[in-house]
C-alpha atoms as a PDB file:
ATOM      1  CA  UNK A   1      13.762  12.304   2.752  1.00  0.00           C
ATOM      2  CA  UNK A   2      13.902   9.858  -0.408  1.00  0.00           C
ATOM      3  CA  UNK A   3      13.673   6.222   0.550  1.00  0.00           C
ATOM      4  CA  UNK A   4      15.604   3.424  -1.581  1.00  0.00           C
ATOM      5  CA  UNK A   5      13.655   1.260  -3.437  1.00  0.00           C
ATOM      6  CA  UNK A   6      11.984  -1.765  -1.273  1.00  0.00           C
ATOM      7  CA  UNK A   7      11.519  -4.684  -3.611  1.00  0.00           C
ATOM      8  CA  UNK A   8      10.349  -8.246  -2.412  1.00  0.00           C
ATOM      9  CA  UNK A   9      13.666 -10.969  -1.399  1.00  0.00           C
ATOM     10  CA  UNK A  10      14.263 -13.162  -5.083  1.00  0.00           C
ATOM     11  CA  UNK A  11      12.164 -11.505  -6.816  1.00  0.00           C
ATOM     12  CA  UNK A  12      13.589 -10.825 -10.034  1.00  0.00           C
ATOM     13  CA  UNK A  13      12.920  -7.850 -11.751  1.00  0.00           C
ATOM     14  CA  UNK A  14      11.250  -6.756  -8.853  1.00  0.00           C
ATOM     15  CA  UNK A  15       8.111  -9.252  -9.330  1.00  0.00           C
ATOM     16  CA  UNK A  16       7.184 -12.290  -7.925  1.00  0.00           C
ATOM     17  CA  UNK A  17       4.258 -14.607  -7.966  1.00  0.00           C
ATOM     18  CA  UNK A  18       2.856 -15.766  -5.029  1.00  0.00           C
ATOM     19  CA  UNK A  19       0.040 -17.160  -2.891  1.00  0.00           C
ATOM     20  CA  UNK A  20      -2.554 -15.231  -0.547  1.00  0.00           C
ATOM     21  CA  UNK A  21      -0.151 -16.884   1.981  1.00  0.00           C
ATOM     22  CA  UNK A  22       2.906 -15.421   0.362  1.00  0.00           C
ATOM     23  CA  UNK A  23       1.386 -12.227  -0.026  1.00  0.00           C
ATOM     24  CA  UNK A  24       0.334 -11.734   3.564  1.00  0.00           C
ATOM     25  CA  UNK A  25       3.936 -13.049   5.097  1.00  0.00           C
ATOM     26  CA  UNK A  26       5.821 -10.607   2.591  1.00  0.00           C
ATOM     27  CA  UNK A  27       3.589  -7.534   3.451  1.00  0.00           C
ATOM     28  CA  UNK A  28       3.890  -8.476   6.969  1.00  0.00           C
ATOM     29  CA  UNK A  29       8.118  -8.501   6.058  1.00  0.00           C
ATOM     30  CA  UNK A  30       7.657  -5.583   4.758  1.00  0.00           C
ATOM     31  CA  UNK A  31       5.726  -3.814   7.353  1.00  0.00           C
ATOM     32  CA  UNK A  32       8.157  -4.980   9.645  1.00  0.00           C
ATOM     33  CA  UNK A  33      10.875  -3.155   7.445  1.00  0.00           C
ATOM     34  CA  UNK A  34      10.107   0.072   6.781  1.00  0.00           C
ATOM     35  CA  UNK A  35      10.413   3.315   8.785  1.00  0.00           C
ATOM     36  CA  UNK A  36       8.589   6.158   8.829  1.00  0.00           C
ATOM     37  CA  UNK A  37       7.799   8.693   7.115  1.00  0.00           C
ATOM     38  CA  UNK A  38       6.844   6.061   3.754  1.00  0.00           C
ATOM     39  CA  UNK A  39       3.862   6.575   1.482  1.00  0.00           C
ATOM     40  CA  UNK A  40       3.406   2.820  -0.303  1.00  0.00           C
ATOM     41  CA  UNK A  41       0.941   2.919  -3.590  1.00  0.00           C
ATOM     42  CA  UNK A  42      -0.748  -0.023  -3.873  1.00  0.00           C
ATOM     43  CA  UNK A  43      -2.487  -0.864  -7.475  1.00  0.00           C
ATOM     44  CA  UNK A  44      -4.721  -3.689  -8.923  1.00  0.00           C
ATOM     45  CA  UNK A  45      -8.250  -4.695 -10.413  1.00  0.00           C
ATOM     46  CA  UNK A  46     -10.297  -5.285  -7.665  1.00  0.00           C
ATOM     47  CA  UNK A  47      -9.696  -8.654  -5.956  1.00  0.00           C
ATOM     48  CA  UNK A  48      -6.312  -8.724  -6.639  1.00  0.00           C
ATOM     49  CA  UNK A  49      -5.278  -8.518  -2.712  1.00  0.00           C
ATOM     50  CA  UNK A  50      -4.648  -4.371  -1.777  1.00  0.00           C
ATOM     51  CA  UNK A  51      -6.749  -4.892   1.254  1.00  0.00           C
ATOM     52  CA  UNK A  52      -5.239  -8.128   2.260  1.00  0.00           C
ATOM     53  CA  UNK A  53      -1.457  -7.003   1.512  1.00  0.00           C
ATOM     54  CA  UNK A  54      -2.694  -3.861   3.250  1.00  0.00           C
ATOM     55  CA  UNK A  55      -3.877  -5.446   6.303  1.00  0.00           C
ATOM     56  CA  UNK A  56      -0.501  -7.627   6.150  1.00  0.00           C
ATOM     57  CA  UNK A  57       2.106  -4.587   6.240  1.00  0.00           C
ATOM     58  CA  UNK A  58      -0.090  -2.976   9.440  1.00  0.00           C
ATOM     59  CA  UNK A  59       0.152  -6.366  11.319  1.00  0.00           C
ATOM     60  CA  UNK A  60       3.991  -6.399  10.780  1.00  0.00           C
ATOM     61  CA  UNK A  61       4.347  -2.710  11.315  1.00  0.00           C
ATOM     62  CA  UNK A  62       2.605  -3.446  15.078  1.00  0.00           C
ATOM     63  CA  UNK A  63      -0.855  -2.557  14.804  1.00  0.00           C
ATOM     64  CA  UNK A  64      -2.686  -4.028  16.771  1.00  0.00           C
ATOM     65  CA  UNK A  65      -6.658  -3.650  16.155  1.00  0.00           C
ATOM     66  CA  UNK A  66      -8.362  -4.874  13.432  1.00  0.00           C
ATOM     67  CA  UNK A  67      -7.693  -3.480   9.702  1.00  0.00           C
ATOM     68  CA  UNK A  68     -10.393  -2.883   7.228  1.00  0.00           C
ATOM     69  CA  UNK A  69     -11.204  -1.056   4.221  1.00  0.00           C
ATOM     70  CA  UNK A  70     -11.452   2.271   3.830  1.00  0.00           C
ATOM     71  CA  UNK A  71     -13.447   2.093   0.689  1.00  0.00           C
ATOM     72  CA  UNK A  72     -16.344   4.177   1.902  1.00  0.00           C
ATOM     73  CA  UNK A  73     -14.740   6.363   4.836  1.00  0.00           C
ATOM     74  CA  UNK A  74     -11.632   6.959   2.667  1.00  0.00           C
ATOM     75  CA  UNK A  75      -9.438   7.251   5.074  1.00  0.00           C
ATOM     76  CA  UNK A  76      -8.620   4.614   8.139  1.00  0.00           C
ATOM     77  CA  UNK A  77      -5.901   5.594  10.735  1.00  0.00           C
ATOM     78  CA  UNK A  78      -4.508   3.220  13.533  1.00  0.00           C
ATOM     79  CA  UNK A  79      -1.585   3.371  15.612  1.00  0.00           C
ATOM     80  CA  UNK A  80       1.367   1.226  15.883  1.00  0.00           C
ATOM     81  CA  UNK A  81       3.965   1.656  18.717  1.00  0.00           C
ATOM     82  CA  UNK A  82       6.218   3.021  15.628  1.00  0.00           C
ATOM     83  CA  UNK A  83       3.982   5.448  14.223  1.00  0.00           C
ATOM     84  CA  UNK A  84       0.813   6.444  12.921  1.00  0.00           C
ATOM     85  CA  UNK A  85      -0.511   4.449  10.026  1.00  0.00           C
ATOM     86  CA  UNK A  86      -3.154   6.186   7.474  1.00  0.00           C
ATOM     87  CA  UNK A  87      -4.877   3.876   4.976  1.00  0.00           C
ATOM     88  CA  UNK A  88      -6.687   5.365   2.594  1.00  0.00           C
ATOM     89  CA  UNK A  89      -8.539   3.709  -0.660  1.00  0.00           C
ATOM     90  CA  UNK A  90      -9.037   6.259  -3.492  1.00  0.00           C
ATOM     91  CA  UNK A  91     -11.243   3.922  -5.859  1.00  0.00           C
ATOM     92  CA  UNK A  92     -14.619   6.656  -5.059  1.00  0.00           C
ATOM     93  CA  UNK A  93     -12.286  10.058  -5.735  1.00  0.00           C
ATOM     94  CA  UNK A  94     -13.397  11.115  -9.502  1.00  0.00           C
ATOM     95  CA  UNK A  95     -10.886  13.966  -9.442  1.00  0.00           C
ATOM     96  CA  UNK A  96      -7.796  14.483  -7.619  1.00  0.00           C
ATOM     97  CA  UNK A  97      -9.068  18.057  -6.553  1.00  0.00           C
ATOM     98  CA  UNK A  98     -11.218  15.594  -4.208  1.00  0.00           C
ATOM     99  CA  UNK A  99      -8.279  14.872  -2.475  1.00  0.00           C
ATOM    100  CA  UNK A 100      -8.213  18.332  -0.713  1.00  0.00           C
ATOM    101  CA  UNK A 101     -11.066  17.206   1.491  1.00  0.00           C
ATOM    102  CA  UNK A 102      -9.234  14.608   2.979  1.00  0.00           C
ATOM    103  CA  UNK A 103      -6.569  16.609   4.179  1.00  0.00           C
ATOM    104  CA  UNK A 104      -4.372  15.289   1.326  1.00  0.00           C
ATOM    105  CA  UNK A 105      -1.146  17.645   1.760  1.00  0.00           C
ATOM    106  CA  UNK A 106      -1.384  16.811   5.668  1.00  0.00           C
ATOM    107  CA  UNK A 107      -1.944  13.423   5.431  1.00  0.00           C
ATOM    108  CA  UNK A 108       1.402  12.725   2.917  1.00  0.00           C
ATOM    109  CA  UNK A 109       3.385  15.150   5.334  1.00  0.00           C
ATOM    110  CA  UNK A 110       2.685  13.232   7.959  1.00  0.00           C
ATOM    111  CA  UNK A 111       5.494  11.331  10.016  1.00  0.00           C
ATOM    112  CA  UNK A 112       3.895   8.240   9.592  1.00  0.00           C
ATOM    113  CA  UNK A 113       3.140   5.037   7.543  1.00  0.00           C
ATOM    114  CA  UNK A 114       0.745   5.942   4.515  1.00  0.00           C
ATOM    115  CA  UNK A 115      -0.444   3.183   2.830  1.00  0.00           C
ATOM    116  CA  UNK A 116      -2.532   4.168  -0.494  1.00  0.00           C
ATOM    117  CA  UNK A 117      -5.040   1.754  -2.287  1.00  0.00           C
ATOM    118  CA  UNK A 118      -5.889   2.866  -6.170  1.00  0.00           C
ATOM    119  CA  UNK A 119      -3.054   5.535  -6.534  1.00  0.00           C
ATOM    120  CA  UNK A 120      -4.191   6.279 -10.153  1.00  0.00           C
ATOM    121  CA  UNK A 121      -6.932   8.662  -8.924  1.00  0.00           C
ATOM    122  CA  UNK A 122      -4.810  10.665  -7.274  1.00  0.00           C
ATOM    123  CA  UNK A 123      -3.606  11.936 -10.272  1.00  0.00           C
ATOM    124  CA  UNK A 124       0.158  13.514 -10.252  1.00  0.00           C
ATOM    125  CA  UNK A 125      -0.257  14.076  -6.864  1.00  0.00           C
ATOM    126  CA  UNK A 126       1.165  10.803  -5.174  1.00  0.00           C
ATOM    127  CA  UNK A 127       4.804  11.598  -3.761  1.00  0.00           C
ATOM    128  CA  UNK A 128       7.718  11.192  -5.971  1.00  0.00           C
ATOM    129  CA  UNK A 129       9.757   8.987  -3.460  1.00  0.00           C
ATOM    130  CA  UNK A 130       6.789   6.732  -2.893  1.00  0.00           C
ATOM    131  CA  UNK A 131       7.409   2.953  -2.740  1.00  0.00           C
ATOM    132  CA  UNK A 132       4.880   1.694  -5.983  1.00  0.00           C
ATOM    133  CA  UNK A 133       3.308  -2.036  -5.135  1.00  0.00           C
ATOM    134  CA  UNK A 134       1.108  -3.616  -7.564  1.00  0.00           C
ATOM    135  CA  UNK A 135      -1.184  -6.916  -7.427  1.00  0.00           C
ATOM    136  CA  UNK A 136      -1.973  -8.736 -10.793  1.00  0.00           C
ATOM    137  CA  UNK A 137      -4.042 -11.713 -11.229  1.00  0.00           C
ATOM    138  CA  UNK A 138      -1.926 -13.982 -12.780  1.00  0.00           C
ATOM    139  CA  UNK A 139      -3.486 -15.838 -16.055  1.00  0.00           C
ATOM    140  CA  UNK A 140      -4.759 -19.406 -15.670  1.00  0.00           C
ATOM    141  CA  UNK A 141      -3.872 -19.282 -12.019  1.00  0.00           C
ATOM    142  CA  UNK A 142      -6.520 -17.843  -9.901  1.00  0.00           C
ATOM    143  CA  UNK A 143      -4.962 -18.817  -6.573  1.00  0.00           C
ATOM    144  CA  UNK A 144      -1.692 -16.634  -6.989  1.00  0.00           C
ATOM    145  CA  UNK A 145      -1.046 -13.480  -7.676  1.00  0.00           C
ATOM    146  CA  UNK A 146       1.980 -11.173  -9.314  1.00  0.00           C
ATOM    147  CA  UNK A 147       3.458  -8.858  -6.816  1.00  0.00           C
ATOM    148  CA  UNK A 148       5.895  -5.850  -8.139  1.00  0.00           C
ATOM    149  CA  UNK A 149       7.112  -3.631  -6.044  1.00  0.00           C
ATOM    150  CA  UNK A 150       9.574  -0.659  -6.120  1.00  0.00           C
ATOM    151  CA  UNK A 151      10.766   0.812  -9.268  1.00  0.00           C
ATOM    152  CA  UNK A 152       8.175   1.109 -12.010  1.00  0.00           C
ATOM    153  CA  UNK A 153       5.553  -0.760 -11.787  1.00  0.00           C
END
């Protein structure tokens, strides 16, 4: 089922600059949000706060335990009284035939909350009715960073 575009409250154009403070209350909104099933994209050079938004929209979706990184597993999954919640971080797949290994097709068919860090090696195989989110450092401003989400991003 095709979800409507989620994009952040006054954020025009669908982008808004904010602190690590921002970012964690807004993915923590949105986590609090969104129903199942969702796959969320989320792009940015490293540092610019996938992780930590991440982390954010699995505290407000309800889970409970600790989230970290899937960098080198691939694939995390916790549970949330709502649903199951798979984050997975693409930045070591070299080919999106890689995918297959991780259960890919199951894993975006799943009823649950699928939360995808460096999209861009999946190749053309992300969802169309994803929800895009995308962390820039913003110029001369270390401390904040530009957050679009929905639409094209």
């Amino acid at each position: 089922m095709p979800h409507a575009p989620i994009v952040p409250p006054l954020a025009a154009y669908g982008r808004l600059a904010v602190s690590e403070e921002e970012l964690v209350a807004w993915g923590e909104q949105f986590g609090g949000e969104v129903t199942p099933p969702l796959v969320v994209t989320l792009s940015g050079e490293l540092g610019a706060g996938k992780t930590t938004l991440a982390q954010a929209i699995c505290r407000g979706y309800g889970v409970s335990e600790p989230v970290t990184s899937p960098t080198f597993a691939l694939v995390h999954e916790y549970l949330s009284p709502r649903s199951r919640v798979y984050h997975l971080d693409l930045y070591r797949i070299r080919s999106p035939d890689e995918l297959t290994n991780l259960g890919w097709d199951d894993l975006i068919e799943a009823d649950a909350l699928i939360l995808i860090e460096w999209p861009e090696n999946a190749g053309g195989r992300t969802p169309r009715d994803h929800v895009p989110i995308s962390l820039q450092h913003l110029p001369g401003k270390p401390d904040r960073r530009l957050l679009y989400a929905g639409g094209h991003v």
